[in-house]
N, C-alpha and C. Protein backbone atom coordinates (compact mmCIF):
# COMPACT_ATOMS: atom_id res chain seq x y z
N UNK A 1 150.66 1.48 -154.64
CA UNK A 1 149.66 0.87 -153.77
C UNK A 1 149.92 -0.62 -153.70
N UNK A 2 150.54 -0.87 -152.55
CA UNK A 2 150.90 -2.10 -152.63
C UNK A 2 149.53 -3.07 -151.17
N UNK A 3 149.07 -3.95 -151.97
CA UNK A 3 148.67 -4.57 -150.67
C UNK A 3 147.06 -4.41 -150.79
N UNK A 4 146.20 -3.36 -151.91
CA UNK A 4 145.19 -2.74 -152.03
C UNK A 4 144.87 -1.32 -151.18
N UNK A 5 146.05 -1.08 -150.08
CA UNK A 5 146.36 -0.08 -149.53
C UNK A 5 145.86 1.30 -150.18
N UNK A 6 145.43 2.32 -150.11
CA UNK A 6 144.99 3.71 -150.25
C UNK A 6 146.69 4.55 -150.49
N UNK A 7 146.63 4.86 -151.61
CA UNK A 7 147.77 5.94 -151.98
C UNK A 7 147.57 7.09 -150.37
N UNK A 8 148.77 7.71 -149.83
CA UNK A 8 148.92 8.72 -149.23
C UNK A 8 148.69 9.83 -149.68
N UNK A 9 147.92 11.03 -148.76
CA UNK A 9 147.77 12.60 -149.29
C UNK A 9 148.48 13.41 -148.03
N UNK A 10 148.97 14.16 -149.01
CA UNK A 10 149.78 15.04 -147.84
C UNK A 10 148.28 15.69 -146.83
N UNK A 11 149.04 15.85 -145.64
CA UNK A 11 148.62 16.37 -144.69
C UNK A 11 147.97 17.58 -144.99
N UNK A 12 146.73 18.29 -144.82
CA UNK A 12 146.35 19.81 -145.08
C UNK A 12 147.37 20.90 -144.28
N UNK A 13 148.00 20.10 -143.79
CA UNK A 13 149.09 21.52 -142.97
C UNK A 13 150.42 21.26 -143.36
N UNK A 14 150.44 20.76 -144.77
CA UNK A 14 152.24 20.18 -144.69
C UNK A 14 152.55 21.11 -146.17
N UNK A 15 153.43 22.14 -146.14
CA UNK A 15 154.01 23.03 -146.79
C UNK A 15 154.54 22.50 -147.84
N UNK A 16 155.09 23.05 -148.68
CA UNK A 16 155.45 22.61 -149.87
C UNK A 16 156.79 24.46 -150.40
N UNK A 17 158.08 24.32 -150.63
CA UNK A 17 158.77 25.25 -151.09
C UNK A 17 158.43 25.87 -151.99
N UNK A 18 158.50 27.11 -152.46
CA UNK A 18 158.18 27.51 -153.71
C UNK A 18 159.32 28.84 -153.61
N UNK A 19 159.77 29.64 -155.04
CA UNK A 19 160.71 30.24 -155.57
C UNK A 19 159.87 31.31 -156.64
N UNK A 20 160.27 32.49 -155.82
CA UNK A 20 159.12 33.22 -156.87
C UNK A 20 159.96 34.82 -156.91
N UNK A 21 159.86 35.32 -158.42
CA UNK A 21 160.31 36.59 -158.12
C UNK A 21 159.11 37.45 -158.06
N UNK A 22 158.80 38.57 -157.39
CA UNK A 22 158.15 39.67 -157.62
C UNK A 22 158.39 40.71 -157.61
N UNK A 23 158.02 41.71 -158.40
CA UNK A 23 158.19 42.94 -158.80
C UNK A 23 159.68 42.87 -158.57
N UNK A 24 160.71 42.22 -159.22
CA UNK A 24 161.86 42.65 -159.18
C UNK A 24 162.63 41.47 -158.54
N UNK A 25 162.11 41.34 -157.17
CA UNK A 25 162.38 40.43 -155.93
C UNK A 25 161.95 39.34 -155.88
N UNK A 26 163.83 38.19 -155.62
CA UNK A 26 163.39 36.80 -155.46
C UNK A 26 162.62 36.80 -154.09
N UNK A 27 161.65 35.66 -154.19
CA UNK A 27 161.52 35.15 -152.42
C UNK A 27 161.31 33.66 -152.71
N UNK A 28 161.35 33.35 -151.29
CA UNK A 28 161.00 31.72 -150.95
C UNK A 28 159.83 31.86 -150.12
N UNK A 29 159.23 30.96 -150.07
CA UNK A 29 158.10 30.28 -149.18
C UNK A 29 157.96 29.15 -148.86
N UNK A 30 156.90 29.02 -148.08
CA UNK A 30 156.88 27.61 -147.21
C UNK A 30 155.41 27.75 -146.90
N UNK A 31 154.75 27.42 -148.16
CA UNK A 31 153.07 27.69 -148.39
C UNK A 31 152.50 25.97 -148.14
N UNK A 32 151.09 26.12 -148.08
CA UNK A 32 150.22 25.20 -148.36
C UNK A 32 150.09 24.80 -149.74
N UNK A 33 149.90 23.80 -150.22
CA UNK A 33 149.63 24.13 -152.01
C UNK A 33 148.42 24.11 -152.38
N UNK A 34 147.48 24.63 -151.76
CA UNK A 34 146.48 24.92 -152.04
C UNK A 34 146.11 26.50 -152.26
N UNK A 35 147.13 27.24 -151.79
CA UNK A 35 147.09 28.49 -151.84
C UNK A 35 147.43 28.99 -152.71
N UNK A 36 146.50 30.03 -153.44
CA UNK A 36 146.29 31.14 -154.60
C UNK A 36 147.36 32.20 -154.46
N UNK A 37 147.79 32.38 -155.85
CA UNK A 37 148.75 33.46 -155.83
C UNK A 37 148.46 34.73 -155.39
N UNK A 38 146.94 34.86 -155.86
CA UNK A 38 146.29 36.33 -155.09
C UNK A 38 146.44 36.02 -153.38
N UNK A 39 146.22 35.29 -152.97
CA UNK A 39 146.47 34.71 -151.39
C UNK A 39 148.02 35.48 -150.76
N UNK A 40 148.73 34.66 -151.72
CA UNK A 40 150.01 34.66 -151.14
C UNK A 40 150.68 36.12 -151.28
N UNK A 41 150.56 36.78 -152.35
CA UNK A 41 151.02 38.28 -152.42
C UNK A 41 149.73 39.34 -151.27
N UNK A 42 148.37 39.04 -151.23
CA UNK A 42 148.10 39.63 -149.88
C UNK A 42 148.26 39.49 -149.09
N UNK A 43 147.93 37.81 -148.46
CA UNK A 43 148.82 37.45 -147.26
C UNK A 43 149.69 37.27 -146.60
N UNK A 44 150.32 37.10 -147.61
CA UNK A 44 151.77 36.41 -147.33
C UNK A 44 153.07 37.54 -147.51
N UNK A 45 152.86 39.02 -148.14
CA UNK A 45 153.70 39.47 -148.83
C UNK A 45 152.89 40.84 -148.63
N UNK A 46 151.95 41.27 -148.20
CA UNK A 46 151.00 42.34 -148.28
C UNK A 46 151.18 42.94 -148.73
N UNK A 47 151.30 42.81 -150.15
CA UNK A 47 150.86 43.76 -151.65
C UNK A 47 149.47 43.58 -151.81
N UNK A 48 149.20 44.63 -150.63
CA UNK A 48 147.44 44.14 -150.71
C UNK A 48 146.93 45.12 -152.28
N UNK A 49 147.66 45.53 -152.96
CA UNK A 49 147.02 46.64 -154.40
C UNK A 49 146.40 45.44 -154.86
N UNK A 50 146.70 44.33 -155.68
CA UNK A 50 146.02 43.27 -155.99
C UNK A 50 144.76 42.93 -155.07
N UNK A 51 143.42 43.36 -155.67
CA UNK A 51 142.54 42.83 -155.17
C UNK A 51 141.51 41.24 -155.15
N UNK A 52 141.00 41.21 -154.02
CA UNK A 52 140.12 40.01 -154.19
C UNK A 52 138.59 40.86 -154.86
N UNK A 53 138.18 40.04 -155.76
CA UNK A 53 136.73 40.58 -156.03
C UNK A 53 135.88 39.22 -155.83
N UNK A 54 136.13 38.42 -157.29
CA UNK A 54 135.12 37.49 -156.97
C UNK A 54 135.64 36.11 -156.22
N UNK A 55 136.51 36.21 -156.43
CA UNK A 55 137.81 34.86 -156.44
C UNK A 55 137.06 33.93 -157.05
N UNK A 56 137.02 33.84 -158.63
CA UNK A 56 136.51 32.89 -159.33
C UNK A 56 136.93 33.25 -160.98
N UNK A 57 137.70 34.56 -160.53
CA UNK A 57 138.47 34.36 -162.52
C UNK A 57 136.96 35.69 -163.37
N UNK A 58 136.16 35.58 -162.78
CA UNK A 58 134.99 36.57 -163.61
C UNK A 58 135.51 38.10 -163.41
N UNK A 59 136.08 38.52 -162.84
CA UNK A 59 135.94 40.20 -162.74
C UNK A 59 137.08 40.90 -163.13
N UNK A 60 138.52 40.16 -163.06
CA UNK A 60 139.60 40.85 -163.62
C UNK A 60 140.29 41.51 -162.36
N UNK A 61 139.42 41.92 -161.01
CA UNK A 61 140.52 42.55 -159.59
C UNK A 61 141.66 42.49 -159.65
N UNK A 62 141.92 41.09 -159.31
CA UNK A 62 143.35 40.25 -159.43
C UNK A 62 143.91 40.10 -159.97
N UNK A 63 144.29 40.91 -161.40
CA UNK A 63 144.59 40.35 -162.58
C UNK A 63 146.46 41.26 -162.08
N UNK A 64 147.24 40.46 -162.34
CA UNK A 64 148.60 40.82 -162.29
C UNK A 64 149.24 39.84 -163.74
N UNK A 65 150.59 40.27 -163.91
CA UNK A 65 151.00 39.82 -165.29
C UNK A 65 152.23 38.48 -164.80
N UNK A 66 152.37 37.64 -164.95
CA UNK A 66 152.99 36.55 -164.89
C UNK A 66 154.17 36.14 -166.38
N UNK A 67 155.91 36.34 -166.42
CA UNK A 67 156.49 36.88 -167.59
C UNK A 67 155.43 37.36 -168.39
N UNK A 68 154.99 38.67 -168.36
CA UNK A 68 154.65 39.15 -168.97
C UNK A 68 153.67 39.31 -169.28
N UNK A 69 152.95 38.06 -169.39
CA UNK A 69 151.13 38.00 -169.60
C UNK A 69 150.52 37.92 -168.44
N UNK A 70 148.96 38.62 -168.38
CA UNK A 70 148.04 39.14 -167.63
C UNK A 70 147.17 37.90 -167.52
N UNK A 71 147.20 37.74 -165.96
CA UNK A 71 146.33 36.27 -165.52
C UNK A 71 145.48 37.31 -164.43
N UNK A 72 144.44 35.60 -164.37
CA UNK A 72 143.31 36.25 -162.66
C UNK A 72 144.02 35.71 -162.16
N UNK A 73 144.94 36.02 -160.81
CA UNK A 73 145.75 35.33 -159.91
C UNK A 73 144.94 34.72 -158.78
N UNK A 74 143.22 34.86 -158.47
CA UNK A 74 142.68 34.01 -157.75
C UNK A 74 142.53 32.75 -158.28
N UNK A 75 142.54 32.18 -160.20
CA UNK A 75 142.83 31.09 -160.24
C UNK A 75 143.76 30.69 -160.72
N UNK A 76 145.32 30.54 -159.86
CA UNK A 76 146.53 30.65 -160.11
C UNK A 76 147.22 30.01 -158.56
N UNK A 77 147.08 28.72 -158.65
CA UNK A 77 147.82 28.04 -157.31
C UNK A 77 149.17 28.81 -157.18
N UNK A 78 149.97 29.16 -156.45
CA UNK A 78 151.16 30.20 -156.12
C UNK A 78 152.31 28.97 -156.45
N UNK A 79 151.90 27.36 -156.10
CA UNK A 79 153.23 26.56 -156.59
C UNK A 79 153.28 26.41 -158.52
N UNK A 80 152.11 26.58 -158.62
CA UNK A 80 152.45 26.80 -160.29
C UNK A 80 152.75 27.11 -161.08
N UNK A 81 152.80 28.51 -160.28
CA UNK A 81 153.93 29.79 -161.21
C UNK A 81 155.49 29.81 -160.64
N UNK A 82 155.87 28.64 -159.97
CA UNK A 82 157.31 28.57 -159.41
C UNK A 82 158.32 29.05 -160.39
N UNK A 83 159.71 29.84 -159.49
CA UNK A 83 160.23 30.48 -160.49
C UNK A 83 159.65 31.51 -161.33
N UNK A 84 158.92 31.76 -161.58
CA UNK A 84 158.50 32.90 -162.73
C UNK A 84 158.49 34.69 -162.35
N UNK A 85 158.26 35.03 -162.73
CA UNK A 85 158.25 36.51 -162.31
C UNK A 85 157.01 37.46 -162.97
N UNK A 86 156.32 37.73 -161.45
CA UNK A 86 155.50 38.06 -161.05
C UNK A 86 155.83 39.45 -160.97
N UNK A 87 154.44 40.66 -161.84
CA UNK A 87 154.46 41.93 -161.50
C UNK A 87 153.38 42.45 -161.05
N UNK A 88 152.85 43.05 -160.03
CA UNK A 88 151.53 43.27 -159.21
C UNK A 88 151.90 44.92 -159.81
N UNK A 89 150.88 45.22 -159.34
CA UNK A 89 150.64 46.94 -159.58
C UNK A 89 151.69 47.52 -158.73
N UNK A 90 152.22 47.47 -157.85
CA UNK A 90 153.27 47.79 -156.85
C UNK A 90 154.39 47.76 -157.34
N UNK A 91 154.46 46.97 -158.62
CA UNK A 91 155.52 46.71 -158.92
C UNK A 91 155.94 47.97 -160.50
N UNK A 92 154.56 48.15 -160.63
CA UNK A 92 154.61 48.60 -162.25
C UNK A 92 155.28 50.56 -161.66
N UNK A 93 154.53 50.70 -160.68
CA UNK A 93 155.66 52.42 -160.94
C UNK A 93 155.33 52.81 -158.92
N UNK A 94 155.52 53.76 -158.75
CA UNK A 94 155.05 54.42 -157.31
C UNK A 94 154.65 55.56 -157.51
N UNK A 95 154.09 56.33 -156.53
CA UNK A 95 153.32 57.74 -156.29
C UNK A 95 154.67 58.55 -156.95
N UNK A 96 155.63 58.54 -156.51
CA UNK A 96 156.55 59.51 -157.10
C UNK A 96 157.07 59.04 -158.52
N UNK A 97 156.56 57.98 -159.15
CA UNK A 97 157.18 57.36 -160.20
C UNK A 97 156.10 56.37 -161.29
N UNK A 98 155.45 57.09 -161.27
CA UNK A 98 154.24 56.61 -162.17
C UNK A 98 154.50 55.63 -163.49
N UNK A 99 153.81 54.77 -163.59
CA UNK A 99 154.38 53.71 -164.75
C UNK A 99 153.69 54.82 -165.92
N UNK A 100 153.65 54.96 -167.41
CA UNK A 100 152.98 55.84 -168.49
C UNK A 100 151.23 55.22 -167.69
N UNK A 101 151.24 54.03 -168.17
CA UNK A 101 149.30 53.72 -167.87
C UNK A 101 148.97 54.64 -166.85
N UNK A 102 149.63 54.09 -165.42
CA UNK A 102 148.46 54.94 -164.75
C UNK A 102 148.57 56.01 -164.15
N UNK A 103 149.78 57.08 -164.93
CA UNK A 103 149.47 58.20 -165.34
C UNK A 103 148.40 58.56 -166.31
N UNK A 104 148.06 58.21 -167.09
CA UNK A 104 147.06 57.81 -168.32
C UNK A 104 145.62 57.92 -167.71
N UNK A 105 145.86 56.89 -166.66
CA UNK A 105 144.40 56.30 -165.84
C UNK A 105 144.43 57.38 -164.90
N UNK A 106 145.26 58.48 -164.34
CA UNK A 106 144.95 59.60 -163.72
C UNK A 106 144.27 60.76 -164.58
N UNK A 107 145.11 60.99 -165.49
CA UNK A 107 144.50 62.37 -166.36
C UNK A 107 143.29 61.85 -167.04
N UNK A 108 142.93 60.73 -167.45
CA UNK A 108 141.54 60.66 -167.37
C UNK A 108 140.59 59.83 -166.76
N UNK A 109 140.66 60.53 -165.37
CA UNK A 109 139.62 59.82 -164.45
C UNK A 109 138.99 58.40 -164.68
N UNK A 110 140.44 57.54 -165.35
CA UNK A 110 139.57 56.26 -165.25
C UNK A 110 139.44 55.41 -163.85
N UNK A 111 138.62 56.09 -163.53
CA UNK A 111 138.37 55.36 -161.76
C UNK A 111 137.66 55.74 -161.11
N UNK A 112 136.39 55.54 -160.61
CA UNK A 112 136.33 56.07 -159.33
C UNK A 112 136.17 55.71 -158.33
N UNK A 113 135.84 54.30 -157.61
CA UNK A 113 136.16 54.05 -156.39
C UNK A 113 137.51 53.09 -156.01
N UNK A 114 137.73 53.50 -156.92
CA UNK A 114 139.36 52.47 -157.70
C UNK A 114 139.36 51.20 -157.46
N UNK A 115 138.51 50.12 -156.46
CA UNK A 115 138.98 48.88 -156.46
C UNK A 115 139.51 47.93 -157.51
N UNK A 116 138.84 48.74 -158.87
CA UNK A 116 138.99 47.50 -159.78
C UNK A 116 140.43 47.93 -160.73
N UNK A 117 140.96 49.36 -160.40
CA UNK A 117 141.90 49.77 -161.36
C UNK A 117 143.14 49.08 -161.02
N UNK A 118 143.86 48.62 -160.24
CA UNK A 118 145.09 47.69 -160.07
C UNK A 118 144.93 46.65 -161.24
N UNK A 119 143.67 46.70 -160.94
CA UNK A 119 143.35 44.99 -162.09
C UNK A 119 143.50 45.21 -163.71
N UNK A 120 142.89 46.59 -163.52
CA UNK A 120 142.89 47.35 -165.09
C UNK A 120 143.78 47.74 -165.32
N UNK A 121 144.95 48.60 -164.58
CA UNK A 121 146.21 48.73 -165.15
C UNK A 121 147.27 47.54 -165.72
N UNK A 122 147.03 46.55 -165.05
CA UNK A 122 147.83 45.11 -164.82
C UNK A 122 147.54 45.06 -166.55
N UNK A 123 146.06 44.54 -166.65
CA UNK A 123 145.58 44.26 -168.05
C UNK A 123 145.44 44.97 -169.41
N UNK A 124 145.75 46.43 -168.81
CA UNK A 124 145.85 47.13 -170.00
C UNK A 124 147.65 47.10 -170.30
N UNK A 125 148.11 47.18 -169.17
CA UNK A 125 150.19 46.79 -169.76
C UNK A 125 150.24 45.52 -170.39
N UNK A 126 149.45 44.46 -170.05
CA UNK A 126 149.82 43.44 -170.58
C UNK A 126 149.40 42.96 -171.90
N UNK A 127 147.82 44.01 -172.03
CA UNK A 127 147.24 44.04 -173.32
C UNK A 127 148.11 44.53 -174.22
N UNK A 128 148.88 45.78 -173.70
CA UNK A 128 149.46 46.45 -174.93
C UNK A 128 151.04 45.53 -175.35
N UNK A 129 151.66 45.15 -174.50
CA UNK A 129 152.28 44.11 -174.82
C UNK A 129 151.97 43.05 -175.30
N UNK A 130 151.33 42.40 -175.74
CA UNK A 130 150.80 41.58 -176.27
C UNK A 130 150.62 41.85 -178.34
N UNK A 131 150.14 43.10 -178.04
CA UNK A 131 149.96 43.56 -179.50
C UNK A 131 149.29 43.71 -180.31
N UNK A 132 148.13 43.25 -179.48
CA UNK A 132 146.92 42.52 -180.39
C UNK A 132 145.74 43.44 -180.40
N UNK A 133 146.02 45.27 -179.51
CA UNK A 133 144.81 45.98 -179.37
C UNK A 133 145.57 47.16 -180.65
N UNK A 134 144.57 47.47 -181.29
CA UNK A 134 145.30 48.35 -182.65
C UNK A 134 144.34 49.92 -182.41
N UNK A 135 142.97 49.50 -181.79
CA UNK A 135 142.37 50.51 -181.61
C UNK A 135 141.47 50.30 -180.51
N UNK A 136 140.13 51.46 -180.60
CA UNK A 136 139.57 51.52 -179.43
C UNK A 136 138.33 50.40 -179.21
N UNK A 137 138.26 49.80 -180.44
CA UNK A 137 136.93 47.80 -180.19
C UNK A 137 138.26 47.31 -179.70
N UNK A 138 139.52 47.07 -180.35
CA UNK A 138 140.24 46.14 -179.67
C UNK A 138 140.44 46.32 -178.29
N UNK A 139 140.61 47.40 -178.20
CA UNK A 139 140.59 47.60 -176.27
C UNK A 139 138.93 46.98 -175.60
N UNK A 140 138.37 47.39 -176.21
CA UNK A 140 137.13 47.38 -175.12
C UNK A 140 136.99 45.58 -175.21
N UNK A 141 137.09 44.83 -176.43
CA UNK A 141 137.12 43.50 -176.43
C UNK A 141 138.45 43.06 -175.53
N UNK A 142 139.56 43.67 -175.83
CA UNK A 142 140.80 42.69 -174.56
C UNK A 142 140.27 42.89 -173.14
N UNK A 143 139.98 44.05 -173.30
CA UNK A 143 139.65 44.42 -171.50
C UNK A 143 138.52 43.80 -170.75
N UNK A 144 137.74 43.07 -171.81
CA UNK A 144 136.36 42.95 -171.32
C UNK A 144 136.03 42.00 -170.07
N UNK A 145 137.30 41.62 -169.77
CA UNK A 145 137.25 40.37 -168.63
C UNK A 145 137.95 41.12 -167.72
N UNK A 146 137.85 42.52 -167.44
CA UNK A 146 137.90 43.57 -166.20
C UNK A 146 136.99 44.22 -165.63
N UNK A 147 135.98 44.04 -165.12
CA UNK A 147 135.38 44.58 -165.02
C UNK A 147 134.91 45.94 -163.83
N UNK A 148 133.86 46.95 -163.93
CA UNK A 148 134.07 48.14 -163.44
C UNK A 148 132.83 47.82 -163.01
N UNK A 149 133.02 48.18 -160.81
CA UNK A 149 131.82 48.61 -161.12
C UNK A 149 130.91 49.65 -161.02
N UNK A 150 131.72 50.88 -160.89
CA UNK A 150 131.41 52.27 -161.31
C UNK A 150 130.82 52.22 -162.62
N UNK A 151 131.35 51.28 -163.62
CA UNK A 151 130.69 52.25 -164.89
C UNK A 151 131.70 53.10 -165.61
N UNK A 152 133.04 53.01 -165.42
CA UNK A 152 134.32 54.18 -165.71
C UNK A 152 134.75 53.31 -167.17
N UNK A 153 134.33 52.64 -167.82
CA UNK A 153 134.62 51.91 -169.30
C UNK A 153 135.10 53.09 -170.06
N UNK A 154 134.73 54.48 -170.46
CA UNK A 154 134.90 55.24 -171.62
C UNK A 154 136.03 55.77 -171.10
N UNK A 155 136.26 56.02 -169.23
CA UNK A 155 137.26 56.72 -169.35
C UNK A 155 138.66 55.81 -169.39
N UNK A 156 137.96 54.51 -169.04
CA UNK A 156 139.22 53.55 -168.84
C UNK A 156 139.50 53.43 -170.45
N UNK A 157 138.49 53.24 -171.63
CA UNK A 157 139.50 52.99 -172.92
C UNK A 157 139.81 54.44 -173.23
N UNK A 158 139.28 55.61 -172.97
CA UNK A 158 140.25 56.57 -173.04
C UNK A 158 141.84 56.49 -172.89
N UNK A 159 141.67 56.42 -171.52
CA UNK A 159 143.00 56.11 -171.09
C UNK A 159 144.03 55.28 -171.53
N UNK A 160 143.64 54.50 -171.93
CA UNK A 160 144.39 53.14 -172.83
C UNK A 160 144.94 53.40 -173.96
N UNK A 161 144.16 54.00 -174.55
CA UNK A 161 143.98 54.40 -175.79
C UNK A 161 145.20 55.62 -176.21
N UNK A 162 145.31 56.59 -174.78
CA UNK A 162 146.26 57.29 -174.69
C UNK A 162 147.60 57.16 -174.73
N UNK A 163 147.73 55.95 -173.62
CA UNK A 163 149.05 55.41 -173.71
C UNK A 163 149.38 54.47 -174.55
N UNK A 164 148.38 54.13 -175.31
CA UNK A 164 148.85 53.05 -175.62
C UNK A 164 150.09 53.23 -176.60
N UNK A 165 149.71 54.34 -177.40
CA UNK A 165 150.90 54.58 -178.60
C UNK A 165 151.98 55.60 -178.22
N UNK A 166 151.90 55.97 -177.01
CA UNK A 166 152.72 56.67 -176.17
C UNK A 166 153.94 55.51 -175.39
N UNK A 167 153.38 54.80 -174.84
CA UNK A 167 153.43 53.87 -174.29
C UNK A 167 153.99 52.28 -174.34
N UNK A 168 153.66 51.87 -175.53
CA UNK A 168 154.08 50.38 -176.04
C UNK A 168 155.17 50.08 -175.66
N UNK A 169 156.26 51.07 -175.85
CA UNK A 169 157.58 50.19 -175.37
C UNK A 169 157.72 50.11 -174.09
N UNK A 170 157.08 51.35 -173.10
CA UNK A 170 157.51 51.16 -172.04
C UNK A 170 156.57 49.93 -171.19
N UNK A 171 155.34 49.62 -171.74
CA UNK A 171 154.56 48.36 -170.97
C UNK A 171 154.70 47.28 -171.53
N UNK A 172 155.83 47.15 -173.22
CA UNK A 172 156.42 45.99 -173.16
C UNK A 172 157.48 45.78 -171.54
N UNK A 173 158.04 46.63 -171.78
CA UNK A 173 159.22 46.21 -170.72
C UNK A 173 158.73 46.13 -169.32
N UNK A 174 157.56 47.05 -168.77
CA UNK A 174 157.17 46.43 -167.65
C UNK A 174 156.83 45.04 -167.58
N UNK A 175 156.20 44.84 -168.60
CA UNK A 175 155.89 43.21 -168.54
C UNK A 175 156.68 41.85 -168.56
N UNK A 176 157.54 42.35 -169.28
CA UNK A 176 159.00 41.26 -169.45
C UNK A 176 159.72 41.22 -167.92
């Protein structure tokens, strides 16, 4: 600031590059930087499985794993995670190729109007990678920032609970 002059702000319409892998796949962009990673994979990329719920970090919808660990991607600017690698539910298995979880989350009906299970699968792979759930309080305490709003909690730590020791190695490696 020379002169008492006002520092410059970029323009609200002036893009900014970003470098991102997902589910596997590099991409580039040419975003706003104000835009949310949940934004940019629905909008921008329409992996609409990642849902919007509250867009404020309280409900867990959005929750996808970032190397490995499980974030709310509504509070997650998309230039902040540059470079990193990003896995959305789309990424974790397909209808013909089920990741272990949500096979898990099928055989026991953890769901029923499913909006919130993308979010819950995301967080239960990343829980179990992590290491830190040994039983069924540790699940219901990691998970607790997912929330349902069916009411499907017993069948969702069922389910968890199932894969989990079935499971560990293969939702380490989804997550990595």
């Amino acid at each position: 600031m020379q002169n008492g002059s006002m520092p410059t702000r970029p323009s609200p319409t002036s893009t900014i590059p970003i470098q991102l892998k997902v589910n596997g796949q590099q991409h580039r962009f040419e975003i706003q930087p104000f835009v949310t990673l949940l934004d940019l994979l629905r909008n921008h990329m329409q992996l609409d499985g990642t849902k919007k719920g509250c867009d404020h970090g309280q409900c867990g919808a959005c929750t996808v794993l970032i190397n490995g660990v499980r974030i709310n991607s509504c509070l997650k600017l998309a230039v902040s995670v540059q470079n990193s690698e990003i896995t959305t539910i789309e990424g974790l298995g397909s209808p013909e190729n089920l990741h272990p979880m949500q096979k898990a989350f099928v055989e026991h009906d953890a769901y029923q109007c499913g909006y919130c299970t993308p979010g819950q699968i995301c967080s239960a792979v990343g829980m179990i990678s992590e290491g830190h759930a040994h039983d069924r309080e540790d699940i219901r305490e990691l998970m607790s920032g997912n929330l349902c709003r069916c009411g499907a909690y017993t069948n969702i730590a069922d389910a968890i609970e199932d894969a989990m020791g079935a499971t560990a190695s293969s939702c380490k490696e989804a997550a990595e």
